[in-house]
Protein backbone atom coordinates (compact mmCIF):
# COMPACT_ATOMS: atom_id res chain seq x y z
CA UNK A 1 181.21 -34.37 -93.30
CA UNK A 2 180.64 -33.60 -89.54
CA UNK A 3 182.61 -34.67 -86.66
CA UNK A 4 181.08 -35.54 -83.30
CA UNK A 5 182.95 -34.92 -80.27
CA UNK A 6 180.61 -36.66 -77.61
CA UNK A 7 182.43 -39.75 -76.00
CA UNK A 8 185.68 -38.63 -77.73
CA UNK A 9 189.39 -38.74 -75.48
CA UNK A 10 190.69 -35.87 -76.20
CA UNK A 11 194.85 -35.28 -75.60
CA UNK A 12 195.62 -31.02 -75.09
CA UNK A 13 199.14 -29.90 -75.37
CA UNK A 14 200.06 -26.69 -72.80
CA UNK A 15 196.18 -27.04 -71.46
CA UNK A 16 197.17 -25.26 -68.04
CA UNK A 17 196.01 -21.90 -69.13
CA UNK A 18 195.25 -19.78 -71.99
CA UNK A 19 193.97 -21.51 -75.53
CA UNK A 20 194.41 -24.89 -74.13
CA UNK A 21 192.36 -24.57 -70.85
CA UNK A 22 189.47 -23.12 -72.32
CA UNK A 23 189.76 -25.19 -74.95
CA UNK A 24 189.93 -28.27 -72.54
CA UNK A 25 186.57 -26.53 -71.06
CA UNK A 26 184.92 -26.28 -74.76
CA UNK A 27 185.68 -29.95 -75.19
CA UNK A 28 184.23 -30.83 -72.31
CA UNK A 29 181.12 -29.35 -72.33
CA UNK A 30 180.41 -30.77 -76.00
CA UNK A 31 180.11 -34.17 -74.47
CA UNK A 32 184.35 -35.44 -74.36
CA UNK A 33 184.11 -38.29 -72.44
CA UNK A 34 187.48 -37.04 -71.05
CA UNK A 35 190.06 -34.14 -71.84
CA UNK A 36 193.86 -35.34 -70.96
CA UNK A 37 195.60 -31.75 -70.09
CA UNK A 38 198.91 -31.51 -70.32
CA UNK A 39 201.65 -29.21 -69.63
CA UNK A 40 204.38 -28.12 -67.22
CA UNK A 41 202.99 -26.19 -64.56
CA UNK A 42 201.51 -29.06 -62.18
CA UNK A 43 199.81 -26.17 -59.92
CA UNK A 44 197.91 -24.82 -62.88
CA UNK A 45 197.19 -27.95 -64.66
CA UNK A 46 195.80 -29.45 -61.48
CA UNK A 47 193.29 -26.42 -60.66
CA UNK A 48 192.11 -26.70 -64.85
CA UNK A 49 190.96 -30.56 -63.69
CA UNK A 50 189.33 -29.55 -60.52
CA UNK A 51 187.74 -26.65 -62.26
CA UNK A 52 186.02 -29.53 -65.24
CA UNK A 53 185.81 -31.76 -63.08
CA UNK A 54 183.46 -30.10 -60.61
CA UNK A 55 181.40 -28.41 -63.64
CA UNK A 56 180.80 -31.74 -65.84
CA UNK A 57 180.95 -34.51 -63.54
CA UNK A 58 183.98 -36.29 -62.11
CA UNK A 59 186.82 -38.31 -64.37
CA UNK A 60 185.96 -35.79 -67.08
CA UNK A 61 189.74 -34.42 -67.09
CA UNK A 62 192.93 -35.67 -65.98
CA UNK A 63 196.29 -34.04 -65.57
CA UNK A 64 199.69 -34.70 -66.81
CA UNK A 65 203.16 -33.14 -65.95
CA UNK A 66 204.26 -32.96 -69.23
CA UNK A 67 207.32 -30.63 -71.26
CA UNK A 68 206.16 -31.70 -74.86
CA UNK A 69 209.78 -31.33 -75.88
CA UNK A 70 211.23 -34.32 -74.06
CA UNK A 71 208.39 -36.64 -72.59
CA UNK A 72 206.44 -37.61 -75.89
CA UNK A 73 207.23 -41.04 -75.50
CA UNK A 74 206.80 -41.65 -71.89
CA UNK A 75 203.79 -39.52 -71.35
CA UNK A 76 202.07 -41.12 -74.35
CA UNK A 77 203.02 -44.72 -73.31
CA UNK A 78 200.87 -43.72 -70.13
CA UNK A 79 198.42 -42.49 -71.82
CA UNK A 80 198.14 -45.22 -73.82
CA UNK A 81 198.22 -47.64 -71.09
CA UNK A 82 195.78 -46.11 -69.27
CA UNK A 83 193.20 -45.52 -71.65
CA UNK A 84 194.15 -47.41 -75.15
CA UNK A 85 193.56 -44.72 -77.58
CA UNK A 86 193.19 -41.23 -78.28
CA UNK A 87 190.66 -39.96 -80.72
CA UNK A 88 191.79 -36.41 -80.41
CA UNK A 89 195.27 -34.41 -80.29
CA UNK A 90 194.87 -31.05 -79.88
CA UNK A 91 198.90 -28.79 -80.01
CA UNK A 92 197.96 -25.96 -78.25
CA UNK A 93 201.04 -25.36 -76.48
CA UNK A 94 203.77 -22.39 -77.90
CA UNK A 95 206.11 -20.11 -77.02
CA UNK A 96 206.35 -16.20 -78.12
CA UNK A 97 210.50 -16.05 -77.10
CA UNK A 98 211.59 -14.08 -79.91
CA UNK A 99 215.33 -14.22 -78.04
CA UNK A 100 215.46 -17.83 -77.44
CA UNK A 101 215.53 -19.26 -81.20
CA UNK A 102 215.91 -22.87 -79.81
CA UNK A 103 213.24 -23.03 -77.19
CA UNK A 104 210.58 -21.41 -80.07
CA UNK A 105 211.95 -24.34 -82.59
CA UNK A 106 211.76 -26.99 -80.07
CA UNK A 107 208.51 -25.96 -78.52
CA UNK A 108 206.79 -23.95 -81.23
CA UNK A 109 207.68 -26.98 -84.24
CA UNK A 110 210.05 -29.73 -82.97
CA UNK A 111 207.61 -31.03 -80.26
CA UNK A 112 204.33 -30.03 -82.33
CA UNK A 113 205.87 -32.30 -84.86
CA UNK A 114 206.88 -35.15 -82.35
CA UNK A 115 203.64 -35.20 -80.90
CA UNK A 116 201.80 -35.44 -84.05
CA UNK A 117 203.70 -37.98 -85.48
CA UNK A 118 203.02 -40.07 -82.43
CA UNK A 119 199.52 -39.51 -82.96
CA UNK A 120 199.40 -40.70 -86.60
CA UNK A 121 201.21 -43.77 -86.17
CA UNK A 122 199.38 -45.04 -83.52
CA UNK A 123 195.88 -44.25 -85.17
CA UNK A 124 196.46 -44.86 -88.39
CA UNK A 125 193.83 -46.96 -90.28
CA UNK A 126 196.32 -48.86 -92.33
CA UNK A 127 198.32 -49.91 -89.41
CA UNK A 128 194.94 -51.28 -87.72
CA UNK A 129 194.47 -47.69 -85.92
CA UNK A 130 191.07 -46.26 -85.40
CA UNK A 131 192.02 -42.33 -87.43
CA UNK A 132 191.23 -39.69 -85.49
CA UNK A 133 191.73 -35.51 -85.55
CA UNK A 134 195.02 -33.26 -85.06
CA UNK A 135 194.34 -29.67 -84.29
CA UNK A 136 197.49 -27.89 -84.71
CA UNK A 137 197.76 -24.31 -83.72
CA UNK A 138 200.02 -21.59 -85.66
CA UNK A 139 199.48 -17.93 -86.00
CA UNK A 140 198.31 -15.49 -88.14
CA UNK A 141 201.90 -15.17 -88.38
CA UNK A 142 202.00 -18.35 -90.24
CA UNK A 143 200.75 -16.86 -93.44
CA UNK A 144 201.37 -13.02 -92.76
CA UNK A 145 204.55 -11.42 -92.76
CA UNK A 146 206.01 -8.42 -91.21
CA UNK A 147 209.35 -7.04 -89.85
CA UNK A 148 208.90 -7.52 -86.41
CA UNK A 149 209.17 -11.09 -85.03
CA UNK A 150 211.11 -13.05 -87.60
CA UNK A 151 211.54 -15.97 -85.27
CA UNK A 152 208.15 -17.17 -84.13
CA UNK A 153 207.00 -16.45 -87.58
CA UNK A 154 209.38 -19.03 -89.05
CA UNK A 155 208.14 -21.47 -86.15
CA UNK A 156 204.53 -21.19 -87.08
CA UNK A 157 205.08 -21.22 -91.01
CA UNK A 158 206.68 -24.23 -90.31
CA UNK A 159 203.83 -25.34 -88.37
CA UNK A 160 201.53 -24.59 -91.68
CA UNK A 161 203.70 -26.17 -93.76
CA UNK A 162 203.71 -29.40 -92.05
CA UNK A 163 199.67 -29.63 -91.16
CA UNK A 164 198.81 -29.21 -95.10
CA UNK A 165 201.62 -31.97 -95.64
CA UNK A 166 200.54 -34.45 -93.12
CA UNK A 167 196.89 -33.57 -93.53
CA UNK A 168 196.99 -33.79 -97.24
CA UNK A 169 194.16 -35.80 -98.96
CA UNK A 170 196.40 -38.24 -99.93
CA UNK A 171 197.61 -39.26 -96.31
CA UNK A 172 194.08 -38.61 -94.83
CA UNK A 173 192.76 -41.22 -97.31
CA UNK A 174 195.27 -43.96 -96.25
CA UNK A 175 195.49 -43.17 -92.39
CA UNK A 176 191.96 -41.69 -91.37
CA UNK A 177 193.71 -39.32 -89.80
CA UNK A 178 192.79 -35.76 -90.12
CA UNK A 179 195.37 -32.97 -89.88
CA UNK A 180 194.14 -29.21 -89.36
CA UNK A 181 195.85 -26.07 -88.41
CA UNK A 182 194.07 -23.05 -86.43
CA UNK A 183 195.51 -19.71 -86.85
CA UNK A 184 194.69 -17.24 -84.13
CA UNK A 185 195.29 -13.60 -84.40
CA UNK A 186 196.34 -11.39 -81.50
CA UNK A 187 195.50 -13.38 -78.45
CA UNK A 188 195.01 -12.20 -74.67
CA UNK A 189 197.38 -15.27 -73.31
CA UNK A 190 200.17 -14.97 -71.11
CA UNK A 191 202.73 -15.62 -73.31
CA UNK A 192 202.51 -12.24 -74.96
CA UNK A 193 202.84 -10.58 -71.09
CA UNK A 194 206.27 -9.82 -71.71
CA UNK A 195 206.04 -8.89 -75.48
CA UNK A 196 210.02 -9.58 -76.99
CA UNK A 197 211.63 -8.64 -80.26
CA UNK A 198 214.56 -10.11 -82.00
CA UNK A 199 216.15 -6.28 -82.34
CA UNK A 200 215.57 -4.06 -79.26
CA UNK A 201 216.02 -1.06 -81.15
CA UNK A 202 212.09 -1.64 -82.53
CA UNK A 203 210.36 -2.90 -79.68
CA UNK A 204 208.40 0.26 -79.03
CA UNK A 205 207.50 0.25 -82.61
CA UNK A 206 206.17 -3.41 -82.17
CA UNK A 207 204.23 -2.40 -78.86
CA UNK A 208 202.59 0.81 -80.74
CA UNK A 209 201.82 -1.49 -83.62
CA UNK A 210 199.93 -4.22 -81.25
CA UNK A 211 198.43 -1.68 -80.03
CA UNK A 212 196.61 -0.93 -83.14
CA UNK A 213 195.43 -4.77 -83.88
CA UNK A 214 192.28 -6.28 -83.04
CA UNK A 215 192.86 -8.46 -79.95
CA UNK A 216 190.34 -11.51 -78.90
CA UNK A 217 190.14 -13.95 -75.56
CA UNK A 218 191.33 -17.54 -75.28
CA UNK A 219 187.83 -18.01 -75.38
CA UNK A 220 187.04 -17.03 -78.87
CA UNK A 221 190.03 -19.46 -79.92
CA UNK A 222 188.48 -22.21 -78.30
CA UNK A 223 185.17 -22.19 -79.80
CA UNK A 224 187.14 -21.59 -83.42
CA UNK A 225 189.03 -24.72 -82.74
CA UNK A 226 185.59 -26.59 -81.56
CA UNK A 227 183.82 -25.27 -85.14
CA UNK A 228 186.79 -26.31 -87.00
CA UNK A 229 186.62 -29.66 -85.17
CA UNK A 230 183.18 -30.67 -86.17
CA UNK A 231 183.76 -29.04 -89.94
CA UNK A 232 186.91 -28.71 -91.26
CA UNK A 233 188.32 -31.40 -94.22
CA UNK A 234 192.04 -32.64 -93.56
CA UNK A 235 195.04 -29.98 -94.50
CA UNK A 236 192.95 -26.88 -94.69
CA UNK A 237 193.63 -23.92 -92.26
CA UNK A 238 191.67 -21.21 -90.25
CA UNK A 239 191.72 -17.62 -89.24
CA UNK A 240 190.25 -16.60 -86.04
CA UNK A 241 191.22 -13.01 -85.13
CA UNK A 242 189.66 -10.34 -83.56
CA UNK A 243 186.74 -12.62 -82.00
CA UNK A 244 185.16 -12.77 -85.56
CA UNK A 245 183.94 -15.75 -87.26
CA UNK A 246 186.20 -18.14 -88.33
CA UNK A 247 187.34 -18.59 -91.59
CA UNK A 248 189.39 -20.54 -94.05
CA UNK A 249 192.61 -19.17 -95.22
């Protein structure tokens, strides 16, 4: 099965920069009829609009102040009252706090989870909803393991946990919703500027051991989560890493 995306309304969590914003722009291009950014930094978020706006025609992307963590439920009820549905929810936005436990948990899982859940009720086909797609994104780091960043790794095995859950076959069959989970490997984004461990004493190992990986743009995410948009069945999960093809993990 293939998935168009032309005239689709398409929702992006943390779509001010990084994976999300060029994802917004892949989205667009492929014929959305309109990408919904969202995220916390108003000045960003408002220049990603202008910027789609002015290369695919205007009303192709609207902005919303958003911190996923508390305003699921009034950002979505104005989403919803503005437009009436959303075919698309794409959780792009994350954290990489390795000191901050809570914010990772309520970012990286809690709001991923809140946000998806809002999704599926409302466009689920045995509750008169229309189905749609949820694009999750974890990690490598959801399937690897290593001794360096025991934190966010929790968060996004957590976050491949509950995409094969929700997005088993069973679920997709009732709801027509379909659940997928992207897992990026090392990532030029700014959220690994200021690269944290949970013990200090191995930070330069970390560092040195980035060092050594093979790193890829925001870009090369965002066509992997386009591909895995038009092809991907419900629960299944993807590698992108290194600006290789994607693949199923």
């Amino acid at each position: 099965m293939s998935y168009e995306i032309k005239n689709k309304i398409v929702a992006i969590t943390g779509a001010a920069s990084g994976i999300g914003y060029e994802t917004a722009i892949k989205f667009a291009q492929k014929g959305a009829k309109l990408v919904l950014l969202l995220d916390l930094n108003e000045k960003l978020g408002n220049e990603a609009v202008n910027t789609i706006n002015s290369k695919f025609g205007s009303k192709r992307a609207v902005f919303y102040k958003c911190d996923v963590r508390t305003d699921v439920e009034t950002v979505w009820k104005k989403i919803i009252d503005e437009y009436g549905n959303v075919d698309v929810l794409v959780n792009s936005a994350g954290v990489f706090c390795e000191k901050n436990t809570k914010k990772t948990i309520d970012i990286n899982v809690t709001a991923l989870i809140d946000w998806s859940l809002k999704f599926w009720e409302c466009n689920r086909k045995d509750k008169s909803g229309n189905g749609g797609t949820i694009i999750n994104l974890a990690s490598i780091y959801g399937y690897r393991v290593d001794q360096y960043i025991p934190i966010y790794q929790a968060s996004k095995f957590a976050v491949m946990g509950f995409t094969r859950s929700l997005g088993h076959e069973y679920n997709f069959n009732r709801s027509g919703v379909r659940v997928v989970v992207v897992c990026p490997g090392f990532t030029e984004t700014p959220i690994v500027h200021n690269i944290q461990v949970w013990d200090d004493v191995i930070r330069e190992e970390f560092v040195g051991f980035t060092e050594t990986q093979a790193w890829q743009k925001p870009d090369d995410v965002a066509n992997a989560i386009v591909e895995v948009f038009e092809n991907a069945k419900s629960g299944t999960a993807w590698n992108i890493e290194g600006g290789n093809p994607v693949k199923q993990v």
